[in-house]
C-alpha atoms as a PDB file:
ATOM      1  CA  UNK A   1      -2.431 -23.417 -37.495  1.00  0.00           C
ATOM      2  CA  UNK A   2      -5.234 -21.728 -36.260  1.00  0.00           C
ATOM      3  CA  UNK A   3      -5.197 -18.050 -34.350  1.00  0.00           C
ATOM      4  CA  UNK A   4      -4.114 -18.527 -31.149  1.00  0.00           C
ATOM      5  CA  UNK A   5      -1.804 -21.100 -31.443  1.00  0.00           C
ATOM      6  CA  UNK A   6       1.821 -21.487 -30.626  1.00  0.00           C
ATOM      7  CA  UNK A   7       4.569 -23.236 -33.075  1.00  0.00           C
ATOM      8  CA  UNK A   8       7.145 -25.287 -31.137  1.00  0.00           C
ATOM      9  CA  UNK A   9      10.062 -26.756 -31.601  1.00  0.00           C
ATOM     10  CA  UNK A  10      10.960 -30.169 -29.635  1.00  0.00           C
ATOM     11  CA  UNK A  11      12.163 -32.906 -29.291  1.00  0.00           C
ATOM     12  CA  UNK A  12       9.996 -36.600 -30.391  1.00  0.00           C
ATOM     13  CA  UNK A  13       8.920 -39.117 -28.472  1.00  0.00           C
ATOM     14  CA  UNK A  14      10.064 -42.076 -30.248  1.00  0.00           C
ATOM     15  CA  UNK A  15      10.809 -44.598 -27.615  1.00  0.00           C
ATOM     16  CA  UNK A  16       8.448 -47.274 -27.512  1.00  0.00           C
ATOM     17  CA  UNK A  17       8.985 -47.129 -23.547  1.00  0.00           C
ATOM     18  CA  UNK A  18       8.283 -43.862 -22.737  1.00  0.00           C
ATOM     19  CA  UNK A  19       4.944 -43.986 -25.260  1.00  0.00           C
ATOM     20  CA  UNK A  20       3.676 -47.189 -23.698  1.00  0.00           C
ATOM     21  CA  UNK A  21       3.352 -45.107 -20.425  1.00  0.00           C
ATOM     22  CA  UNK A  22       1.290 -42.288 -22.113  1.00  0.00           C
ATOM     23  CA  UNK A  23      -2.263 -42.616 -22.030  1.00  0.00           C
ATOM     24  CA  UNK A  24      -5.305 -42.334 -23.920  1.00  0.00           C
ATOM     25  CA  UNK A  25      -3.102 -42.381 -27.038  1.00  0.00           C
ATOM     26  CA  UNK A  26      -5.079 -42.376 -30.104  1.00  0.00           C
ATOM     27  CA  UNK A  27      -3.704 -43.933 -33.397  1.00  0.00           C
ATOM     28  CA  UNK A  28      -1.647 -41.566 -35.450  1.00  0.00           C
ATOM     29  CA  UNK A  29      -1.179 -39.657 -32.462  1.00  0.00           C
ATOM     30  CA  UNK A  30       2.585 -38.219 -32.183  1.00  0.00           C
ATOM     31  CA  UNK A  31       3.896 -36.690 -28.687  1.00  0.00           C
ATOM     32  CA  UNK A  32       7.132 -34.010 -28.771  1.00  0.00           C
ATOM     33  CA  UNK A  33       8.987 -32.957 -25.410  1.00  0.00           C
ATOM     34  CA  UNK A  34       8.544 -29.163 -25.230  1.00  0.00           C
ATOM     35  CA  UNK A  35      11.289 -27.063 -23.366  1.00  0.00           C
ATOM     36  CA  UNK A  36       9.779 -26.281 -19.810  1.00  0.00           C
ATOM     37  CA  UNK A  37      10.207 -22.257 -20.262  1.00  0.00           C
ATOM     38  CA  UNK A  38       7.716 -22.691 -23.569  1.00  0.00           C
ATOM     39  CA  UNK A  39       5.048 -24.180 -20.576  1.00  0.00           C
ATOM     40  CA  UNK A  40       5.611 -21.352 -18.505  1.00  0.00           C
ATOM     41  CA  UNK A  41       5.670 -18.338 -21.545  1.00  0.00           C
ATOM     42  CA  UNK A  42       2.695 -19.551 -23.359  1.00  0.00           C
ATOM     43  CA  UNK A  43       0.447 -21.855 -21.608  1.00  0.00           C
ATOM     44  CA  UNK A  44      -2.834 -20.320 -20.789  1.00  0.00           C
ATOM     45  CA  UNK A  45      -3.642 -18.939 -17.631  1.00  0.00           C
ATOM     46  CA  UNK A  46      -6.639 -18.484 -15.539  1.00  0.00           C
ATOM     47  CA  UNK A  47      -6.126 -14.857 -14.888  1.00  0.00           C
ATOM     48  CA  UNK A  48      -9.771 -14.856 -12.332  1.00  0.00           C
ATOM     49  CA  UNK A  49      -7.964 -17.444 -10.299  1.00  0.00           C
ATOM     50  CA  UNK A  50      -8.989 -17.105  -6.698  1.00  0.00           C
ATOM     51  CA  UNK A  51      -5.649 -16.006  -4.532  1.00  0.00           C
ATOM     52  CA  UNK A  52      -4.438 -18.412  -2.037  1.00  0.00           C
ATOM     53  CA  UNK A  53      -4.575 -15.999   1.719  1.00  0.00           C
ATOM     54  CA  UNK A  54      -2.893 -17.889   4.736  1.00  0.00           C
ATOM     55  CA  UNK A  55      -3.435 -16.733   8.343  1.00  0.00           C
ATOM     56  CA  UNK A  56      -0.910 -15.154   9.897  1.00  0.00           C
ATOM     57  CA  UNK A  57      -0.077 -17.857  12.090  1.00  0.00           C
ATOM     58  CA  UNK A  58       0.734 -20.173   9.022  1.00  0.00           C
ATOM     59  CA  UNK A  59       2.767 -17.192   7.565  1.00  0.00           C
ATOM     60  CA  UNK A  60       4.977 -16.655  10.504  1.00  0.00           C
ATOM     61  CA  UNK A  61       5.586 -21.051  10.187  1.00  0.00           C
ATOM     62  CA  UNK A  62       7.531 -19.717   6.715  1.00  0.00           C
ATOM     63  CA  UNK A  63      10.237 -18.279   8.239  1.00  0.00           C
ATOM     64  CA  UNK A  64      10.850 -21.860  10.396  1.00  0.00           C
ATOM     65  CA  UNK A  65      10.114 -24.134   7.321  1.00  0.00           C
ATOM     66  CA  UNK A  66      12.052 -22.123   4.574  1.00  0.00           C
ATOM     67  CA  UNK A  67      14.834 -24.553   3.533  1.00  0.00           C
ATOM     68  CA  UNK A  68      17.514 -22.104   2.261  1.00  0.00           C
ATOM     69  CA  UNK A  69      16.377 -18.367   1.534  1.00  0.00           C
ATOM     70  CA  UNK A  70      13.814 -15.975   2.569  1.00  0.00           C
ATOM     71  CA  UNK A  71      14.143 -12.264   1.090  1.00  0.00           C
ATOM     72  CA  UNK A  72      12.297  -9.429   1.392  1.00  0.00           C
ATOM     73  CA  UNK A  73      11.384  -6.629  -0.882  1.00  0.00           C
ATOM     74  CA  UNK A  74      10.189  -3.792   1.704  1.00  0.00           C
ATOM     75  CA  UNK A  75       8.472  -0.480  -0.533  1.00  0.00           C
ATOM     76  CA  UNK A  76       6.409   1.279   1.836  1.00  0.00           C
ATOM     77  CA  UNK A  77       6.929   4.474   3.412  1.00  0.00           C
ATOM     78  CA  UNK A  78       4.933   3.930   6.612  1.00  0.00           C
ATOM     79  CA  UNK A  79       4.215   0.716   9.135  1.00  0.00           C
ATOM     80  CA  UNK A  80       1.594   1.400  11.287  1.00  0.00           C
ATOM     81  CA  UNK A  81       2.515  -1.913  13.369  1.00  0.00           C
ATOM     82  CA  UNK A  82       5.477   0.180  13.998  1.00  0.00           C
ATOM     83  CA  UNK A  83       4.156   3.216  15.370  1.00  0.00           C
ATOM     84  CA  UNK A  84       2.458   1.263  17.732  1.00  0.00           C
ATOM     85  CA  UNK A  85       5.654  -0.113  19.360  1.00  0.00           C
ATOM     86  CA  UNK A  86       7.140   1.262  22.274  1.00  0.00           C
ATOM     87  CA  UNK A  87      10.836   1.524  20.534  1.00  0.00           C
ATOM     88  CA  UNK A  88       8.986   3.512  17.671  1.00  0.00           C
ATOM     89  CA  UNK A  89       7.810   5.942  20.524  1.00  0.00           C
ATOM     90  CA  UNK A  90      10.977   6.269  21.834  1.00  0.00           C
ATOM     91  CA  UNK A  91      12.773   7.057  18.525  1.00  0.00           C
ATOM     92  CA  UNK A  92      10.558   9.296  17.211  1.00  0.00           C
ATOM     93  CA  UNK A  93      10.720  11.553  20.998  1.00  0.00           C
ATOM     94  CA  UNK A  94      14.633  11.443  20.030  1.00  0.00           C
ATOM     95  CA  UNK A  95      15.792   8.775  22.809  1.00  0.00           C
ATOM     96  CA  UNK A  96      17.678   5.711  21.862  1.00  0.00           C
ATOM     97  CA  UNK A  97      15.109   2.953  21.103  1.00  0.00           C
ATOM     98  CA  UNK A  98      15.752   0.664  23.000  1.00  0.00           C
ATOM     99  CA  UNK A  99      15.826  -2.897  21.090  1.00  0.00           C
ATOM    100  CA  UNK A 100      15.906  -5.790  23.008  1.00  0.00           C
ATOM    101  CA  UNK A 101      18.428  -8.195  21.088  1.00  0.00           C
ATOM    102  CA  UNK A 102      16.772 -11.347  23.038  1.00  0.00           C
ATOM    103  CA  UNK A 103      13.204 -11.287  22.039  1.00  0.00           C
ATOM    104  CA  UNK A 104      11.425 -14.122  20.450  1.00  0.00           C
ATOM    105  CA  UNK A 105      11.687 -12.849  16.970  1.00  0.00           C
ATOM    106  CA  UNK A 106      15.678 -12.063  17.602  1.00  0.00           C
ATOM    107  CA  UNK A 107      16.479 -15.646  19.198  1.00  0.00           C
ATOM    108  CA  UNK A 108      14.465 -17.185  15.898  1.00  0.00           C
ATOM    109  CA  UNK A 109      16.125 -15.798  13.519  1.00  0.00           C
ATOM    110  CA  UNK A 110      19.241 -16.237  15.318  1.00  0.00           C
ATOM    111  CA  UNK A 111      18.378 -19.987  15.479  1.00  0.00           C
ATOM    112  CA  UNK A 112      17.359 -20.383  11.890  1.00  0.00           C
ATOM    113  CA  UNK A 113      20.971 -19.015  10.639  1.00  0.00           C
ATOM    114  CA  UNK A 114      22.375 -21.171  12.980  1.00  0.00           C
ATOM    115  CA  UNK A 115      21.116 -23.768  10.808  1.00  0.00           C
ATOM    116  CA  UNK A 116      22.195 -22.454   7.336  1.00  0.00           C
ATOM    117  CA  UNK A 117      19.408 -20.203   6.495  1.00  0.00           C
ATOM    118  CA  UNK A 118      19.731 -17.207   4.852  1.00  0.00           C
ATOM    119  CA  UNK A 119      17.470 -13.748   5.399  1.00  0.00           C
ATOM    120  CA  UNK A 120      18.026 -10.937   3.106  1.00  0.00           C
ATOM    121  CA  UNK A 121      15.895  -7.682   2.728  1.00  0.00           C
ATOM    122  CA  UNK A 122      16.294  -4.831   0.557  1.00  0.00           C
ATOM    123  CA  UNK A 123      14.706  -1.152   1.870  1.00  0.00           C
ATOM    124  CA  UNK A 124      13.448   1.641  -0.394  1.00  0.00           C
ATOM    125  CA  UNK A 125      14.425   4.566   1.165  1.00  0.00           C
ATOM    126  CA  UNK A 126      12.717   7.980   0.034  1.00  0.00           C
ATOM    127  CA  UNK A 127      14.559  11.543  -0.188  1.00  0.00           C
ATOM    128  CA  UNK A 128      13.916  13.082   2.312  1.00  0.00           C
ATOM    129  CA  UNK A 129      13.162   9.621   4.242  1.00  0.00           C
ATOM    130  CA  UNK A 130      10.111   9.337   6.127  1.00  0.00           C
ATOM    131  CA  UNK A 131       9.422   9.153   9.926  1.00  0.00           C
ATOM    132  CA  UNK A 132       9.219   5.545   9.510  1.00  0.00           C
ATOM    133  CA  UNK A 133      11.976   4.580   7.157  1.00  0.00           C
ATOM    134  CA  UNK A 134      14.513   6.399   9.503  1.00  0.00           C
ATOM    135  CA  UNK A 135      12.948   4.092  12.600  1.00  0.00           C
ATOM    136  CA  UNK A 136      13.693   0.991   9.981  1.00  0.00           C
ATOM    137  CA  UNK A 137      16.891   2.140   9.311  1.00  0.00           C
ATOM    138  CA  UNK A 138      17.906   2.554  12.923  1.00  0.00           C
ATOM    139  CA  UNK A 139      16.437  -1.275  13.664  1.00  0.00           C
ATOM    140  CA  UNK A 140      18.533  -2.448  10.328  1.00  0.00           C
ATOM    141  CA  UNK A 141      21.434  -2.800  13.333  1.00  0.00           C
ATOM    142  CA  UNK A 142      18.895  -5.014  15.560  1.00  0.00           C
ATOM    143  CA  UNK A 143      18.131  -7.185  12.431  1.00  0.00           C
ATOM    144  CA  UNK A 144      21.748  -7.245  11.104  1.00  0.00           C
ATOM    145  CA  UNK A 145      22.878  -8.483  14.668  1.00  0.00           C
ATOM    146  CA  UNK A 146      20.287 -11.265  14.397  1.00  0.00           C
ATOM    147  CA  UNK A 147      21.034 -12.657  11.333  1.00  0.00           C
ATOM    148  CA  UNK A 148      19.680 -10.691   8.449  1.00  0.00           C
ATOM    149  CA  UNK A 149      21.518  -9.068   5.624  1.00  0.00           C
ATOM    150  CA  UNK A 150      19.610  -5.932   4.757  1.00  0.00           C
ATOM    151  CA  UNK A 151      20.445  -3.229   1.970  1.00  0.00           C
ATOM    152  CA  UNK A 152      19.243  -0.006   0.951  1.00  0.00           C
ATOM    153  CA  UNK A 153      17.921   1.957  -2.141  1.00  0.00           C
ATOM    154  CA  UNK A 154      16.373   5.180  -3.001  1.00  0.00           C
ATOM    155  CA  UNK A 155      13.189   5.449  -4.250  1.00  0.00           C
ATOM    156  CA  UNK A 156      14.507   6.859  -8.087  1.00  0.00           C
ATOM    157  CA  UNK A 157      16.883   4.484  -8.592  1.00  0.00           C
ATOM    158  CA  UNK A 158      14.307   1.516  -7.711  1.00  0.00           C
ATOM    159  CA  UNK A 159      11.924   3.481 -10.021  1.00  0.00           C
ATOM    160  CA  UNK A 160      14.873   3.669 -12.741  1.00  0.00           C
ATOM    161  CA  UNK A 161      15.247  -0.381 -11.871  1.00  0.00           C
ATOM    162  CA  UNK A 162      11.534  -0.691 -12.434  1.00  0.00           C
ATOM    163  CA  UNK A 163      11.331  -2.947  -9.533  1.00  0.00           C
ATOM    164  CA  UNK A 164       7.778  -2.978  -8.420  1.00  0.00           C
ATOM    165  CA  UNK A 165       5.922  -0.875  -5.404  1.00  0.00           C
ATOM    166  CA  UNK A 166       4.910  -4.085  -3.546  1.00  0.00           C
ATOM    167  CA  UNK A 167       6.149  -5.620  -0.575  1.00  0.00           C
ATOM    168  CA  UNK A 168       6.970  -9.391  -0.542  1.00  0.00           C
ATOM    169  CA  UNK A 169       8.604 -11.932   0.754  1.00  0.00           C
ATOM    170  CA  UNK A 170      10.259 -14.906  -1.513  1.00  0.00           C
ATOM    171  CA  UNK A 171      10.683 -18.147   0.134  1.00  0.00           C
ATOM    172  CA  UNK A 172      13.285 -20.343  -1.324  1.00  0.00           C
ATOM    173  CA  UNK A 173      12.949 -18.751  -5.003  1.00  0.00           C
ATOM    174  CA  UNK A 174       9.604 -21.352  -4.951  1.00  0.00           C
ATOM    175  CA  UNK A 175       6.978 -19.195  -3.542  1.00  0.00           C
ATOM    176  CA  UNK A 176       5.725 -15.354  -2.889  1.00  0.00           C
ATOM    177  CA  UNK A 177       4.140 -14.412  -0.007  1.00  0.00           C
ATOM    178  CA  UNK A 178       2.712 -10.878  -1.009  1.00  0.00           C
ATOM    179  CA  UNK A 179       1.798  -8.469   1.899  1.00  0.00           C
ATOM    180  CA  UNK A 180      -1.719  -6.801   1.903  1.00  0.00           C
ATOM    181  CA  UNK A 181      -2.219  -3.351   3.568  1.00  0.00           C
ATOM    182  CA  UNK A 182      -5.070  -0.887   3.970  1.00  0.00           C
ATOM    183  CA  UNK A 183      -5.084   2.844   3.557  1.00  0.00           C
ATOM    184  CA  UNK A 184      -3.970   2.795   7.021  1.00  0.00           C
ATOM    185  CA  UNK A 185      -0.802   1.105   6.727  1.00  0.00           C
ATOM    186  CA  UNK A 186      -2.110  -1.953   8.486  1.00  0.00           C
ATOM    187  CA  UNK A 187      -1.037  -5.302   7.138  1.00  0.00           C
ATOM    188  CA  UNK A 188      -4.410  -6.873   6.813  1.00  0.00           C
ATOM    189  CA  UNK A 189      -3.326  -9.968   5.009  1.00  0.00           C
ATOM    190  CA  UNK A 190      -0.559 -12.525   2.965  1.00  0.00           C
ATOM    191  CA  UNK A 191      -1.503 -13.788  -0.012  1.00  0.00           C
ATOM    192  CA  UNK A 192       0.937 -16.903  -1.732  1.00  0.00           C
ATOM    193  CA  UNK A 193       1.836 -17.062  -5.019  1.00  0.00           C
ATOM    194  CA  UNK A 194       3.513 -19.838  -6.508  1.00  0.00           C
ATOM    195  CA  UNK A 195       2.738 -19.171 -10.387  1.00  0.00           C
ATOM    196  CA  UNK A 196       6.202 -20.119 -12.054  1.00  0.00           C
ATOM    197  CA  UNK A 197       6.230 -17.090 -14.500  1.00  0.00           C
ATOM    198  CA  UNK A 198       5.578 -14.386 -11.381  1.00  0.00           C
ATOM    199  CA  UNK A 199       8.041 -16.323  -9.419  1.00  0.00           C
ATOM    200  CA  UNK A 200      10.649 -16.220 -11.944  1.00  0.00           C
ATOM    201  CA  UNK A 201      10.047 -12.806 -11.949  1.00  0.00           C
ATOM    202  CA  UNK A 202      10.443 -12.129  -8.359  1.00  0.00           C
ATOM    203  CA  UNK A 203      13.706 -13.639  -8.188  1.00  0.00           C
ATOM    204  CA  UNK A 204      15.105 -11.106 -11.407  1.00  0.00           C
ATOM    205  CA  UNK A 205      13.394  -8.348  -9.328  1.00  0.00           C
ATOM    206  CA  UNK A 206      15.489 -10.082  -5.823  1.00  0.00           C
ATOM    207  CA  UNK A 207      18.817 -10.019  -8.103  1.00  0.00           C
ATOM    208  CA  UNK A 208      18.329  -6.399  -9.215  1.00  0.00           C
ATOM    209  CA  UNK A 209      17.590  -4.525  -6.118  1.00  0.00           C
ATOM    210  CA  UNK A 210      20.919  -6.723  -4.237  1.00  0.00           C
ATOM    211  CA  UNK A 211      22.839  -6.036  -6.844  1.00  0.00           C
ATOM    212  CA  UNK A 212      22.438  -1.875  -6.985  1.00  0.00           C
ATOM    213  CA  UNK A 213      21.543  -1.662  -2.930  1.00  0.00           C
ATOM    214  CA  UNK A 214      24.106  -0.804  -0.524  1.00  0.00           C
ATOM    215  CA  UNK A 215      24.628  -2.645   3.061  1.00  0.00           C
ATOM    216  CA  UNK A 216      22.660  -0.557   5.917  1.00  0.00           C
ATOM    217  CA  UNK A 217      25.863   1.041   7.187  1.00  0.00           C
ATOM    218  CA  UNK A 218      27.301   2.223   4.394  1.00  0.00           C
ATOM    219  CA  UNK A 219      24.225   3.871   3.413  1.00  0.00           C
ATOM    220  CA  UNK A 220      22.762   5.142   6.615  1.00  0.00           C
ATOM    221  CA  UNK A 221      26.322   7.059   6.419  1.00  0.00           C
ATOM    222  CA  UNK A 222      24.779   8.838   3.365  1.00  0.00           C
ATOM    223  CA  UNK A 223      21.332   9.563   4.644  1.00  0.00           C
ATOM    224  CA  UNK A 224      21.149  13.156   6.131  1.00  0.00           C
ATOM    225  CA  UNK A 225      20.054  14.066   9.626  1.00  0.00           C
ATOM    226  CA  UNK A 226      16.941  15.392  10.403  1.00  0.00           C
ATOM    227  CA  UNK A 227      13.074  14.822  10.391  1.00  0.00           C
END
């Protein structure tokens, strides 16, 4: 063996069968089945690989073609879509919000459940929590009453989880749609990933923070009041 190379342990390809539909094979040749996870550990990788961005048009088509689950991994401590809202406005001048349980995103998601669908998020929560994660955690009713499932965590115990400081999206434990933002909070772009290794990743990461989070109520009952 040379440097670089891995030692494997399979299974042969004896059948005459399944060698008469390999091709190209040169005399002496021998083929072994390798395990699948072996492909995904230690096959190369083209780490200058171009990402894959989708419009945000053809993102918000996810959440209608997902066939099972979508879950989302929300990290940041400010959404400057939010802000920009007129429930946001209301919130943060201490009046109720306001959120209209009929809109197009509520009767979506609404539909999509309807249909078997499942939408899970977990929220990292800072101590004390920010402007905008006590806006989120108010709307975690709106969301819950549409569909979703959503649980909490602090900050130090996501830390202590290691789970990473991005926010994403994983459709059907198949693909990643990671968010972009600016230094203004502004989502400026989705980027899919569908490398198997990062993927199986994301879905340890997804079974992690559910597992240690608590639902919205129980845990906006532990968050104290105040700005």
């Amino acid at each position: 063996m040379e440097t670089g190379d891995v030692l494997v342990q399979g299974n042969t390809v004896t059948d005459p069968d399944e060698v008469a539909q390999l091709r190209n094979v040169k005399p002496g040749e021998g083929f072994v089945i390798v395990p699948r996870v072996l492909l995904a550990d230690f096959s190369p990788r083209d780490v200058d690989r171009d990402p894959v961005l989708i419009s945000f048009e053809e993102f918000d088509i996810m959440f209608e073609s997902l066939q099972h689950t979508a879950f989302r991994l929300e990290t940041r401590r400010r959404y400057r879509s939010d802000e920009q809202t007129e429930t946001y406005r209301r919130f943060a001048a201490g009046q109720v919000p306001g959120w209209d349980p009929d809109d197009p995103w509520c009767r979506s998601r609404r539909e999509q459940v309807s249909l078997g669908k499942r939408f899970e998020r977990v929220r990292i929560m800072d101590s004390p929590p920010t402007p905008g994660q006590r806006y989120l955690l108010d709307n975690a009713e709106r969301n819950g009453a549409a569909g979703e499932d959503i649980r909490y965590l602090w900050r130090a115990d996501a830390d202590r989880l290691s789970l990473p400081n991005e926010d994403t999206w994983l459709f059907d434990s198949r693909v990643i749609a990671l968010l972009r933002f600016d230094a203004d909070d502004d989502l400026i772009g989705v980027e899919l990933i569908t490398d198997p290794v990062q993927v199986a990743r994301a879905c340890q990461v997804r079974d992690a923070a559910w597992h240690f989070a608590s639902p919205h109520r129980a845990f906006s009952a532990g968050v104290p009041s105040g700005g």
